[in-house]
C-alpha atoms as a PDB file:
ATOM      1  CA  UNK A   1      21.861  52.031 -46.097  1.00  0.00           C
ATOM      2  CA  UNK A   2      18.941  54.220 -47.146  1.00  0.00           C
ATOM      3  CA  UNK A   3      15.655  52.173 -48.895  1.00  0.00           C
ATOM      4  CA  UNK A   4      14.478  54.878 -51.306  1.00  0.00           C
ATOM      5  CA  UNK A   5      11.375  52.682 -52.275  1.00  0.00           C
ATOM      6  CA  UNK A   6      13.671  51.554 -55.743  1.00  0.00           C
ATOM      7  CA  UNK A   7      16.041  49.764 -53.852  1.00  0.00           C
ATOM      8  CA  UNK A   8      19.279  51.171 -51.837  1.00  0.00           C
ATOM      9  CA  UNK A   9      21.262  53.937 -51.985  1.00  0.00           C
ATOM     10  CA  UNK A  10      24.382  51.934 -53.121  1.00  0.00           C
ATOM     11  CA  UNK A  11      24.650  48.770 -54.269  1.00  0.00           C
ATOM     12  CA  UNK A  12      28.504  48.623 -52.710  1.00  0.00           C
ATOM     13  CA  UNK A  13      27.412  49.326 -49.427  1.00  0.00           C
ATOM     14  CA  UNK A  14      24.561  46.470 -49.544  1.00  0.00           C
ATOM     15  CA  UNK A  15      25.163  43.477 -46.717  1.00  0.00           C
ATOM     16  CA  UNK A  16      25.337  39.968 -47.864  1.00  0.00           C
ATOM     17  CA  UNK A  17      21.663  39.212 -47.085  1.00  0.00           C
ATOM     18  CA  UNK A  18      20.465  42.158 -48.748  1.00  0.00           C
ATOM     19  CA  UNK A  19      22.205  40.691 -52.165  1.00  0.00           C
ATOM     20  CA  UNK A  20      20.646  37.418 -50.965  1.00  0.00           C
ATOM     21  CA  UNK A  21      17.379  38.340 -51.329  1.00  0.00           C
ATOM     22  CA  UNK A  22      17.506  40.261 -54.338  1.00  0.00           C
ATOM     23  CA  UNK A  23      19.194  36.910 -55.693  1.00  0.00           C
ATOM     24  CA  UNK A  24      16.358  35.153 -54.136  1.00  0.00           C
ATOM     25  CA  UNK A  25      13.603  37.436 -55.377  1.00  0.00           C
ATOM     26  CA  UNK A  26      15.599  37.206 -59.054  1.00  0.00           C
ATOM     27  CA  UNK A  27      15.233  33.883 -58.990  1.00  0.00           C
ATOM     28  CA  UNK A  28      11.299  33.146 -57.942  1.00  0.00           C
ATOM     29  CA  UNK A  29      10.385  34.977 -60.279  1.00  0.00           C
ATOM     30  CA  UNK A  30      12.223  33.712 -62.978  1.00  0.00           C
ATOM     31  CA  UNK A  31      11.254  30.249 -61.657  1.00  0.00           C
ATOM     32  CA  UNK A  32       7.195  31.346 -61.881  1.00  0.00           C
ATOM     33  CA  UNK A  33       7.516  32.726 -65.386  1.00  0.00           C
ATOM     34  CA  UNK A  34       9.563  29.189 -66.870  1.00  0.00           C
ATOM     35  CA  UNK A  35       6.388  27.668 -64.861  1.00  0.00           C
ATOM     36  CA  UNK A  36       4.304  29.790 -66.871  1.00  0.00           C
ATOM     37  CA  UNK A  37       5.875  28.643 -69.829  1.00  0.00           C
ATOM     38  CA  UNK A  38       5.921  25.047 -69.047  1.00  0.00           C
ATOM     39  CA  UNK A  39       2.212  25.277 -68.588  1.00  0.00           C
ATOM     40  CA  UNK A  40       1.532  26.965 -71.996  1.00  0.00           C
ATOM     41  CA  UNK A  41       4.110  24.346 -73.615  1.00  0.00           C
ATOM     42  CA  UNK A  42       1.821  21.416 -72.188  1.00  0.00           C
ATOM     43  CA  UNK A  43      -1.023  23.036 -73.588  1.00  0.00           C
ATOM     44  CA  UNK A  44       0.326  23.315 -77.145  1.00  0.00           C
ATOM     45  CA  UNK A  45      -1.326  21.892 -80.030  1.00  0.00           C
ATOM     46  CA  UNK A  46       0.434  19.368 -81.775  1.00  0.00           C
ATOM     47  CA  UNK A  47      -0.411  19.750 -85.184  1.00  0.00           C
ATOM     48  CA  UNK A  48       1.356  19.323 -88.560  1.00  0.00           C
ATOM     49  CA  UNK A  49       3.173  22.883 -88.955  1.00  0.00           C
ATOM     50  CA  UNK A  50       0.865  23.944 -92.255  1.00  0.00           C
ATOM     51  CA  UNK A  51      -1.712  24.002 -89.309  1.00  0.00           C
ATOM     52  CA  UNK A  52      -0.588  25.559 -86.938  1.00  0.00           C
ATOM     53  CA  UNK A  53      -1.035  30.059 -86.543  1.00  0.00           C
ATOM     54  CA  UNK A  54       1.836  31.566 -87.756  1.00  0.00           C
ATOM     55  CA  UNK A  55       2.056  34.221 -84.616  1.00  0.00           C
ATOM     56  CA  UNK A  56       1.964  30.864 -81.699  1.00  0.00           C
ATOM     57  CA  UNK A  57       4.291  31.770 -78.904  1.00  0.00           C
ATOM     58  CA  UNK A  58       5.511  27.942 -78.110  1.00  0.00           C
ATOM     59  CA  UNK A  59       9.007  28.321 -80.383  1.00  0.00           C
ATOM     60  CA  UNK A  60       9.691  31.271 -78.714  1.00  0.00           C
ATOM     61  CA  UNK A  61       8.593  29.491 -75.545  1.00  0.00           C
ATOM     62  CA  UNK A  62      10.578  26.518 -76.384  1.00  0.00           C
ATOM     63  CA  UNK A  63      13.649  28.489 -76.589  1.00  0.00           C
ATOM     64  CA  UNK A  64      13.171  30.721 -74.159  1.00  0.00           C
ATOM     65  CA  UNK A  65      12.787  28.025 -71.869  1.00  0.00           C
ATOM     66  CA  UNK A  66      15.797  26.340 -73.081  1.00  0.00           C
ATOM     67  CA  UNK A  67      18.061  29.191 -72.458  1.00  0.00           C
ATOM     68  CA  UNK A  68      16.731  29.357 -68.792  1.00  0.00           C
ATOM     69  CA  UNK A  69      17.237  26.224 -68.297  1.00  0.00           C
ATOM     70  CA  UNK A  70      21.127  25.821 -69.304  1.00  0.00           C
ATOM     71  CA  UNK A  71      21.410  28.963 -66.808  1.00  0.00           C
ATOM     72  CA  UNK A  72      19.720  27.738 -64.142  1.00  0.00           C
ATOM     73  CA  UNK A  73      21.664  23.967 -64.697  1.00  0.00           C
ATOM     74  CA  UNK A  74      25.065  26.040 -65.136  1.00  0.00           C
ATOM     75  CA  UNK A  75      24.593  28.261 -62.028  1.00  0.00           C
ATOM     76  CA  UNK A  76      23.314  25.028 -60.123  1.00  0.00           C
ATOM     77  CA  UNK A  77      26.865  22.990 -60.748  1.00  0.00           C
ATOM     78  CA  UNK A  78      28.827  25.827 -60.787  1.00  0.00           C
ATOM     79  CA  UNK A  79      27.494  27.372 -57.056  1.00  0.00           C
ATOM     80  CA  UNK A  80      27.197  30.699 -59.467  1.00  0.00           C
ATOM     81  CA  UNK A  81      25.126  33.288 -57.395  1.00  0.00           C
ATOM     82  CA  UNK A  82      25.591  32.101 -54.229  1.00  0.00           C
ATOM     83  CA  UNK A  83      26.515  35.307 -52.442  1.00  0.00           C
ATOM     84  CA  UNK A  84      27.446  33.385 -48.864  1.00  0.00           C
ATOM     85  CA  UNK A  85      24.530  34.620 -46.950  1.00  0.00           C
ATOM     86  CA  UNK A  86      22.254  31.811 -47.680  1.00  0.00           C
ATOM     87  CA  UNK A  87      21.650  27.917 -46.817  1.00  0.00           C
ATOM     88  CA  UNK A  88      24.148  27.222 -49.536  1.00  0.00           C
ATOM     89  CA  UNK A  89      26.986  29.296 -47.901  1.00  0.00           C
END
């Protein structure tokens, strides 16, 4: 397997810990950005809607977050991603 500064060659021919870490990678960085969000959602006015800006990011946010969430909860009780070559194999 070739790095090519974009990633491999083939994705077939990748080992198990190679799919690991682009799992892992995947995943941190989804975790930091549903931080992110978290930290602009606690930081949210709460004000009467006829207040609030009509372009505020929170409902987006809010769902957003949601949806990450679910996944994360689904793919948590489910094992879903675990490609074998980590703690969890």
């Amino acid at each position: 397997m070739r790095w090519t500064g974009h990633g491999t060659e083939s994705a077939e021919s990748e080992s198990a810990e190679v799919r690991a870490l682009r799992f892992a990678t995947a995943t941190a960085t989804a975790a930091a950005a549903a931080a992110a969000m978290v930290r602009q959602l606690l930081t949210d006015a709460v004000l009467p809607g006829e207040l609030l800006p009509a372009d505020r990011p929170a409902p987006t946010l809010r769902a957003t977050y949601t949806g990450y969430r679910s996944e994360l909860t689904e793919a948590v009780r489910t094992g879903h991603g675990n490609t074998g070559a980590g703690p969890c194999a």
